[in-house]
Protein backbone atom coordinates (compact mmCIF):
# COMPACT_ATOMS: atom_id res chain seq x y z
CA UNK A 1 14.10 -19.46 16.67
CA UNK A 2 15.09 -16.49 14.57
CA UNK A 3 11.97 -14.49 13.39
CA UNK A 4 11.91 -12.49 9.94
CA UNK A 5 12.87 -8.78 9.96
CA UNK A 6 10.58 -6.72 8.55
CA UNK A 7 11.75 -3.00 7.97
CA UNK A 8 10.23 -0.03 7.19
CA UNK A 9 12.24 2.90 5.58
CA UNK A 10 9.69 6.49 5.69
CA UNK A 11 11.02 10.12 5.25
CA UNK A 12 9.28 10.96 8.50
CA UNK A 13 7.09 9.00 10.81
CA UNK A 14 4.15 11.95 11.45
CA UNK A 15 1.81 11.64 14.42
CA UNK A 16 -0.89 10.84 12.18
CA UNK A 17 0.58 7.38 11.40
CA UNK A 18 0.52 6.65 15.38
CA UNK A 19 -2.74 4.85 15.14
CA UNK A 20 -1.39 2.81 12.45
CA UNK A 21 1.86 2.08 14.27
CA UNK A 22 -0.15 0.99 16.99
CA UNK A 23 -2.06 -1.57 14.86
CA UNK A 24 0.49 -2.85 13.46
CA UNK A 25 1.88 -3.87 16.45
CA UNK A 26 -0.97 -5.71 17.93
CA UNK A 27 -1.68 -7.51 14.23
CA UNK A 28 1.63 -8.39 13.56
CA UNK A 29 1.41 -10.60 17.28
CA UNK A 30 5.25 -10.88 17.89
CA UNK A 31 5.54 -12.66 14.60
CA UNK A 32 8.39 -10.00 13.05
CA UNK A 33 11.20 -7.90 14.36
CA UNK A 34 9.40 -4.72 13.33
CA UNK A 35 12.21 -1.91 12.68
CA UNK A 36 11.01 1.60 11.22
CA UNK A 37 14.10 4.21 10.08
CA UNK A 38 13.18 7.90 9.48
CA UNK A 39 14.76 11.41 9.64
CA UNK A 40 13.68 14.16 12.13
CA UNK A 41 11.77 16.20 9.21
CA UNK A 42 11.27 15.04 5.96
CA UNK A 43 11.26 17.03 2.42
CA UNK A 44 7.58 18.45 3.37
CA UNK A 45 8.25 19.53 6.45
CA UNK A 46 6.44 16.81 8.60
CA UNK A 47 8.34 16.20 12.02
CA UNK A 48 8.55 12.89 12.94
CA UNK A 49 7.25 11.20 16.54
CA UNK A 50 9.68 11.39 19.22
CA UNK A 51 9.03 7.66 19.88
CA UNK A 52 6.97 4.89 19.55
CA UNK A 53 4.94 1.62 20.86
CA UNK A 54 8.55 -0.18 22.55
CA UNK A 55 8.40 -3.31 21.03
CA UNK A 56 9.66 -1.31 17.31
CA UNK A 57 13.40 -0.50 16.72
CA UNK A 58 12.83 2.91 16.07
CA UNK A 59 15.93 4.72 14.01
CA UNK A 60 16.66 8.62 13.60
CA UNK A 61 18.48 9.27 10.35
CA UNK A 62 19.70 12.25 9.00
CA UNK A 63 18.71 13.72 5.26
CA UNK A 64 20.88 15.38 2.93
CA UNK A 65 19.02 17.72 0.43
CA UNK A 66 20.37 17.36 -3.31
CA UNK A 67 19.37 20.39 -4.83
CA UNK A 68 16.42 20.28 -3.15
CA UNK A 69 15.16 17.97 -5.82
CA UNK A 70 16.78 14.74 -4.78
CA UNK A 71 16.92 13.27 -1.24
CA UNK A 72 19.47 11.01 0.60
CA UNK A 73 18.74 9.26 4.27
CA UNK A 74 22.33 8.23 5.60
CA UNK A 75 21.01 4.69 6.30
CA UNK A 76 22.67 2.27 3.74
CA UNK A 77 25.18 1.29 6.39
CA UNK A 78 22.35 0.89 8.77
CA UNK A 79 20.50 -0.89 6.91
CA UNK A 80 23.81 -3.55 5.71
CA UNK A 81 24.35 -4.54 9.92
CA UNK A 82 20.91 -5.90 9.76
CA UNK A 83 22.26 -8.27 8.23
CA UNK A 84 18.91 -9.55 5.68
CA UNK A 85 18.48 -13.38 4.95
CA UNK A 86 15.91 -15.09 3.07
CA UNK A 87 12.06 -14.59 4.70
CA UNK A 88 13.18 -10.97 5.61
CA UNK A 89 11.10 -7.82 4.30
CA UNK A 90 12.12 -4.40 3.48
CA UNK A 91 9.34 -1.60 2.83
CA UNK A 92 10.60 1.83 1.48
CA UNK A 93 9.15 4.94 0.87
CA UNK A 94 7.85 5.19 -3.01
CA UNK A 95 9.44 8.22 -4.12
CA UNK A 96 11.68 8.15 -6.72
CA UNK A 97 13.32 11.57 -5.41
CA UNK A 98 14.50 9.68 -2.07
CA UNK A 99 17.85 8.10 -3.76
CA UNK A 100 18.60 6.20 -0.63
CA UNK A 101 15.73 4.13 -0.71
CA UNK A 102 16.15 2.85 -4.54
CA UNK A 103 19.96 2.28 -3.45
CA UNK A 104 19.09 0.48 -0.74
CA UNK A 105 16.97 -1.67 -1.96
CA UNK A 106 18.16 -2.32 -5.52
CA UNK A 107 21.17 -3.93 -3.80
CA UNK A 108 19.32 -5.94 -0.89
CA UNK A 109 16.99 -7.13 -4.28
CA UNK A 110 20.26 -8.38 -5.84
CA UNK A 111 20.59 -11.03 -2.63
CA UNK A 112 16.83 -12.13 -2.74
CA UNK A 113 15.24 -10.24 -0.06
CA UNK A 114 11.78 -9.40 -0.51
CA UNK A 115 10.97 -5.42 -1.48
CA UNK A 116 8.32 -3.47 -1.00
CA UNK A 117 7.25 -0.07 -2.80
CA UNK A 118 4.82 1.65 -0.38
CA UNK A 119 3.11 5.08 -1.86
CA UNK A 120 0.92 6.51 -4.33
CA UNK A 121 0.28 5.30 -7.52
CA UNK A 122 -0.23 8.73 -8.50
CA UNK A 123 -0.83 12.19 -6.48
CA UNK A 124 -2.02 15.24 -7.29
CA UNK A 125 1.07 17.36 -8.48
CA UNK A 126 2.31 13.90 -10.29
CA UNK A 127 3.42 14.92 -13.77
CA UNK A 128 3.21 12.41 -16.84
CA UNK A 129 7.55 12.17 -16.53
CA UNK A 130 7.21 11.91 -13.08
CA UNK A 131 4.55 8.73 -13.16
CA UNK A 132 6.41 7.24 -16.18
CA UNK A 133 9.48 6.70 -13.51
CA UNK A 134 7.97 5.76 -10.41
CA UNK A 135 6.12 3.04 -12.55
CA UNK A 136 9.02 1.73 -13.90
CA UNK A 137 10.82 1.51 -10.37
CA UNK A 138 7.63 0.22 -8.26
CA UNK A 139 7.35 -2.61 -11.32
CA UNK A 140 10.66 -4.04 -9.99
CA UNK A 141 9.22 -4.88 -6.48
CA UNK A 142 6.06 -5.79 -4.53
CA UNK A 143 3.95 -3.16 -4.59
CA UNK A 144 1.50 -1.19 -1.55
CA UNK A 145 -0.74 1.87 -2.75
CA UNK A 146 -2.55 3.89 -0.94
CA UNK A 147 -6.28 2.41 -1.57
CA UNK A 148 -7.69 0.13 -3.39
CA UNK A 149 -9.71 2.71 -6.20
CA UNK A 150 -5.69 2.96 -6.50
CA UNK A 151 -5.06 -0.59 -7.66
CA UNK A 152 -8.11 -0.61 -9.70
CA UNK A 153 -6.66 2.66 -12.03
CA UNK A 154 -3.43 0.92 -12.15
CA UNK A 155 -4.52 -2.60 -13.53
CA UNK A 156 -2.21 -2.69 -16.89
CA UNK A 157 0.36 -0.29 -15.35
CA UNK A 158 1.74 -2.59 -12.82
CA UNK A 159 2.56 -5.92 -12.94
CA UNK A 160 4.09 -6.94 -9.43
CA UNK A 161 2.03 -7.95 -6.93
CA UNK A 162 0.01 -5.04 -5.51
CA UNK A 163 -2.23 -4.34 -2.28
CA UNK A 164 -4.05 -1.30 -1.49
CA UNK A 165 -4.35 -0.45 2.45
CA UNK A 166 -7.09 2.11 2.01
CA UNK A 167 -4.94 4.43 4.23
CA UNK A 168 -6.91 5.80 6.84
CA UNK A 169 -6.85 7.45 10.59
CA UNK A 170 -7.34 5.54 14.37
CA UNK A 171 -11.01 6.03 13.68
CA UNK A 172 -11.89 4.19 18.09
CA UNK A 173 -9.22 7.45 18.61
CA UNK A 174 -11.26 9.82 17.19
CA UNK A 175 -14.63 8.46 18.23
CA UNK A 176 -13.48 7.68 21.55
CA UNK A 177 -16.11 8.88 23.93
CA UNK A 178 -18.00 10.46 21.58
CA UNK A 179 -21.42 9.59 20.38
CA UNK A 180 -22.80 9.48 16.66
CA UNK A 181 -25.67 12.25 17.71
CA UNK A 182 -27.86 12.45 15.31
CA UNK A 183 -30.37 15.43 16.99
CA UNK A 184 -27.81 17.91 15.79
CA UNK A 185 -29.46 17.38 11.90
CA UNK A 186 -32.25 19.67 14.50
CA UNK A 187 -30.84 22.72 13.41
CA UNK A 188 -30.76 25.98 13.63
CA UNK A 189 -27.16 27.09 12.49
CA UNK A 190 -25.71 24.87 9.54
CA UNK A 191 -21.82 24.43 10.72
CA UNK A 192 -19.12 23.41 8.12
CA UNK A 193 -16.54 22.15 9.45
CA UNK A 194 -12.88 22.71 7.53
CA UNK A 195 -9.70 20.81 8.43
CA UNK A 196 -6.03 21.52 7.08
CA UNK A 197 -3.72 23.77 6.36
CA UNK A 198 -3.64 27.25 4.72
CA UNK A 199 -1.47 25.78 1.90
CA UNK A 200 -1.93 26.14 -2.48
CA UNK A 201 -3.43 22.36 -2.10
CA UNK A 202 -6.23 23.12 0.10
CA UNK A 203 -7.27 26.20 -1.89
CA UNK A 204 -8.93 27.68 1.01
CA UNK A 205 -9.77 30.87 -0.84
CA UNK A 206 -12.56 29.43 -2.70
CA UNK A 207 -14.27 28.53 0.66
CA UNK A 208 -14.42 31.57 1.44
CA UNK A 209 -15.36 33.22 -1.63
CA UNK A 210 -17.98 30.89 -2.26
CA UNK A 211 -19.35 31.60 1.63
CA UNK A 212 -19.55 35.58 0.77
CA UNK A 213 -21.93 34.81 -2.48
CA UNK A 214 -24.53 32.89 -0.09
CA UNK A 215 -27.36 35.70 0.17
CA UNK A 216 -27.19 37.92 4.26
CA UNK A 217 -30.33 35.88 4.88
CA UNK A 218 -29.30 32.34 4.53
CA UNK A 219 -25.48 33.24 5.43
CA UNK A 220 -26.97 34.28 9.16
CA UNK A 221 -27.61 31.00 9.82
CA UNK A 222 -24.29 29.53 8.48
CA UNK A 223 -21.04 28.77 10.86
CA UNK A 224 -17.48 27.50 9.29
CA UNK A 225 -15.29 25.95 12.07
CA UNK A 226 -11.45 25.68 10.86
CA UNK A 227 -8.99 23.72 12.19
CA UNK A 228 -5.55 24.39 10.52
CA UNK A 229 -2.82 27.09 10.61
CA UNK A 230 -5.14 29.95 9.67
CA UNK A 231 -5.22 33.16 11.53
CA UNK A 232 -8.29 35.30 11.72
CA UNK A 233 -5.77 38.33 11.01
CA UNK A 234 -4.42 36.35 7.80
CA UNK A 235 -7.54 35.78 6.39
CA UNK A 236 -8.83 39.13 6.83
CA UNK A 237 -6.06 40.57 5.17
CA UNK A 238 -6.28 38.19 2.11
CA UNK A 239 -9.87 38.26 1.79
CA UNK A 240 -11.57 41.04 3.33
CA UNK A 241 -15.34 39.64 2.69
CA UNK A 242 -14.36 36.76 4.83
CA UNK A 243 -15.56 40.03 8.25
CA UNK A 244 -19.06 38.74 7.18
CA UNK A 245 -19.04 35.29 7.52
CA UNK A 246 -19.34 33.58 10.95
CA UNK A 247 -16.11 31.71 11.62
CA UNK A 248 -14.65 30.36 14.16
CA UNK A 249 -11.10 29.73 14.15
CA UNK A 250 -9.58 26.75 16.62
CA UNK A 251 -5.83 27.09 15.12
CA UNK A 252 -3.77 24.19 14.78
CA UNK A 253 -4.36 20.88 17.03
CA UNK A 254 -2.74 17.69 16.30
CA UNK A 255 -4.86 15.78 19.51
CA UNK A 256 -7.42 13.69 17.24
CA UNK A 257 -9.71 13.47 20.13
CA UNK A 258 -9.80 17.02 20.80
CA UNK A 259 -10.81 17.74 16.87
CA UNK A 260 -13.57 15.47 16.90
CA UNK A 261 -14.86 17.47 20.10
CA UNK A 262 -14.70 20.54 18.37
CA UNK A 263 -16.39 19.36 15.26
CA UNK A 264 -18.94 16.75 16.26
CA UNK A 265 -22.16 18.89 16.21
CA UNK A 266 -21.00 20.05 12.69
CA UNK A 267 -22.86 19.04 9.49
CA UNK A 268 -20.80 19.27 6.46
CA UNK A 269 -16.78 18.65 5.70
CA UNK A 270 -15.74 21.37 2.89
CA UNK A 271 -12.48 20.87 0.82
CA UNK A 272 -12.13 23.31 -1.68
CA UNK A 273 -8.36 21.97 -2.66
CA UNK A 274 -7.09 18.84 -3.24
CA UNK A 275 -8.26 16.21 -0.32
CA UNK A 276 -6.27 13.79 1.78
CA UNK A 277 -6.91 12.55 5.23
CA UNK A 278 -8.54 15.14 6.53
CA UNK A 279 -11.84 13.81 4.71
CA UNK A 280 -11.67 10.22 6.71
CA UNK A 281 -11.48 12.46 10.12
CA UNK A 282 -14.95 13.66 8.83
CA UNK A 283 -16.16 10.37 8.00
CA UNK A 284 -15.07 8.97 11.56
CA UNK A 285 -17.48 11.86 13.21
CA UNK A 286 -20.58 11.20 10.31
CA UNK A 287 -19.69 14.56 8.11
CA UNK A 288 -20.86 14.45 4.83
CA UNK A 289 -18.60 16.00 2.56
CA UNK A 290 -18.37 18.52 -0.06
CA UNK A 291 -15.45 18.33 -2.40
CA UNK A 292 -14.20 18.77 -6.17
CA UNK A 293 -15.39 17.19 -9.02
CA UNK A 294 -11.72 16.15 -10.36
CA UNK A 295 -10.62 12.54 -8.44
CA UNK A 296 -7.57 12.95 -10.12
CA UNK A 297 -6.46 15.79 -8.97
CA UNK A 298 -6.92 15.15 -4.92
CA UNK A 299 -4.61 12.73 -2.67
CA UNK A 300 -5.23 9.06 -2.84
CA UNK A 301 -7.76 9.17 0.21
CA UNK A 302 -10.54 10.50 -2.44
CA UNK A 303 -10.92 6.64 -3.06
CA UNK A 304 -13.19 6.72 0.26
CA UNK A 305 -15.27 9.23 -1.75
CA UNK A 306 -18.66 8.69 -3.49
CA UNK A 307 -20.34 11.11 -4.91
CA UNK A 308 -23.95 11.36 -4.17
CA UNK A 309 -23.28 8.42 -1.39
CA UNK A 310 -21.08 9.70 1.32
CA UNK A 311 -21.44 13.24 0.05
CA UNK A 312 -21.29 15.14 -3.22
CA UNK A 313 -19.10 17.32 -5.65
CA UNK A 314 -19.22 20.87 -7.53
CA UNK A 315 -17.02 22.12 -9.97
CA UNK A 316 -13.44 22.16 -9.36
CA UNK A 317 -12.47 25.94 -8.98
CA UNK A 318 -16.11 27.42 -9.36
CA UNK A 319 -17.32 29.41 -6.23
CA UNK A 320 -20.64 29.99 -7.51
CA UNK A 321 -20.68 25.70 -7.61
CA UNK A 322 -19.62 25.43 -4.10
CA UNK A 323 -22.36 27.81 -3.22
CA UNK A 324 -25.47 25.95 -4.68
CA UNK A 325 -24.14 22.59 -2.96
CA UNK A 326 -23.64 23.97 0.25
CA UNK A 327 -26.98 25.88 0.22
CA UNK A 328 -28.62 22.37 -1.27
CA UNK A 329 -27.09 20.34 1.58
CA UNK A 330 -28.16 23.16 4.67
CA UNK A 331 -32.08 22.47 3.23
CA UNK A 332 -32.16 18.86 2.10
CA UNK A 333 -31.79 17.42 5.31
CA UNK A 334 -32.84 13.93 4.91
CA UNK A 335 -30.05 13.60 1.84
CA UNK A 336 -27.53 15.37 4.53
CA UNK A 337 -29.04 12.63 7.29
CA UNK A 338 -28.24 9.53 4.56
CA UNK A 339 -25.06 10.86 3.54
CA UNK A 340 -24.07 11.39 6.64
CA UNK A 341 -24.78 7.67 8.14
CA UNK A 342 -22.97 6.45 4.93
CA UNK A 343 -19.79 8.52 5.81
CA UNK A 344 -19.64 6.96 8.80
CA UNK A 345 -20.63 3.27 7.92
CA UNK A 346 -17.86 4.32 5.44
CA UNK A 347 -14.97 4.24 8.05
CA UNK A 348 -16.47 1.89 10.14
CA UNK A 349 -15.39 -0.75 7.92
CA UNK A 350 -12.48 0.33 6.39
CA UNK A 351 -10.08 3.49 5.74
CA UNK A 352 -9.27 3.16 9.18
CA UNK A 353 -5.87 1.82 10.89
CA UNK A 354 -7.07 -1.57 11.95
CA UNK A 355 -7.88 -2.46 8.44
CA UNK A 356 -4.64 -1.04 6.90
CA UNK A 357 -2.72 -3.23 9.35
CA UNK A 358 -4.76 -6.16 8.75
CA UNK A 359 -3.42 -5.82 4.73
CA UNK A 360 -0.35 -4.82 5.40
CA UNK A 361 0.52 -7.54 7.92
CA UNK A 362 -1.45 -10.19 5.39
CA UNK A 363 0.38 -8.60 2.18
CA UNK A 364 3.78 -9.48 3.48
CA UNK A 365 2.98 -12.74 4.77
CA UNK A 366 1.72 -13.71 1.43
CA UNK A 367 5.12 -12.72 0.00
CA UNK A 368 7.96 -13.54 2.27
């Protein structure tokens, strides 16, 4: 008996979605012919895996830049010797900018195969043109955000059918071998723990400036741990009150397992810029976090975010803010302790890669 195709079109396949991959695979229980078509590097710069679990069809594409505005994957062709029938599913990547994917799947929707839109509902550089058109275009076909605080803002906006996955990391990865140790709220130091890149979203600056404010005599006892492409060299340079703070700097690493070894004694997760899913990596280990007050202007995985819950907020762009909180979290401990437990009851349940391929398996289903 022939089982369903279900396809999924990406601009890259990063190593972050491996745990999600994975999941998909086991939840999906040989039901589908799973294929997933990328490129090498997408328009961001994110290198895709060099392969995947076996049982996926796994296809290497290449992109053409258009002005570096528009995008084009040579797979229409590709896509056409599939040869879709009825109870077949194709997912593509929701950006309006990647031409191939509304191509593709404009004409597939013309012979009755079942689309999905898979992306944000909005992100944080989205402009009001810029959401005007990608709600027009996801309206045309079934429709998977990013998390379910996603759906919620959307309810009047889009009027397919609509599932948020409540994207997330392999959070038994992460935690693998490592205990929830609660002792370390024993301490002496206070260690903040920052994870991304040195990049205009993750405003890293402000971190630091915010750090230099804290008074020598609290400061002392203060330790930031970063884990991104920052150089102590670079950050000297750029901000030369950064020689009195106590950092460590780990570099880049891409091993989940080997973060959460680093950072597990830590007590706090700091973004300064505009989150994503570097805040459910700090969940996973039982970080409380410490982030901007403007939802709308981080990455969809704020929605695992609750201020005064799982952590809480200072004013977007205001050092001075971002000093009082982290000084108010190193001597409220009990708060930190609550927070903390929430955090990680947080991703426990959901925001993590079993639960996104639970919906996403269930979504389709529901639809083919």
């Amino acid at each position: 008996m022939r089982k369903n195709k279900l396809v999924i079109i990406q601009p890259a396949l990063g190593r972050y979605r491996k745990g999600f991959i994975d999941s998909l695979v086991i939840k999906n229980n040989n039901e589908f012919d799973i294929s997933i078509i990328c490129s090498q590097v997408d328009n961001a710069g994110v290198e895709s895996m060099n392969s995947i679990h076996p049982s996926i069809e796994y296809k290497i594409v290449k992109m053409t830049s258009i002005f570096k505005v528009f995008f084009w994957q040579h797979l229409f062709f590709l896509v056409l010797k599939m040869k879709f029938s009825k109870g077949d599913s194709l997912i593509i990547n929701g950006n309006p900018r990647f031409l191939s994917s509304i191509a593709i799947s404009l004409f597939l929707k013309l012979k009755g195969i079942e689309i999905y839109w898979w992306g944000h509902a909005w992100s944080s550089t989205s402009s009001k043109v810029g959401s005007y058109i990608r709600f027009k275009l996801m309206n045309l076909f079934n429709v998977i955000l990013y998390t379910d605080e996603e759906v919620e803002l959307s309810k009047g906006l889009i009027k397919s059918d609509v599932v948020g996955l409540n994207n997330g990391l392999d959070i038994q990865s992460i935690r693998k071998g490592i205990p929830f140790d609660k002792s370390k709220f024993e301490f002496k130091i206070f260690k903040i723990a920052f994870i991304g890149r040195y990049t205009k979203k993750s405003n890293f600056g402000l971190l630091v400036q915010a750090l230099s404010q804290i008074p020598p005599n609290e400061l002392k006892y203060i330790q930031l741990n970063i884990i991104g492409n920052i150089s102590e060299q670079e950050i000297l340079k750029l901000y030369p009150e950064s020689k009195n703070i106590n950092i460590n700097y780990h570099g880049e690493i891409w091993d989940e397992h080997e973060i959460s070894k680093l950072l597990n004694d830590n007590h706090v997760f700091i973004y300064p810029g505009s989150v994503g899913l570097s805040i459910i990596h700090a969940f996973a280990l039982g970080l409380a976090a410490i982030v901007h007050n403007e939802r709308a202007k981080h990455m969809p995985e704020i929605g695992v975010f609750e201020d005064g819950v799982n952590g809480i907020s200072f004013k977007n762009g205001c050092s001075k803010s971002l000093s009082k909180k982290i000084l108010y979290l190193k001597h409220n401990i009990n708060e930190l302790k609550q927070y903390s437990d929430n955090a990680y009851s947080k991703v426990t349940t959901t925001y993590n890669t079993d639960d996104m391929a639970n919906r996403f398996i269930a979504f389709i289903k529901k639809n083919r």
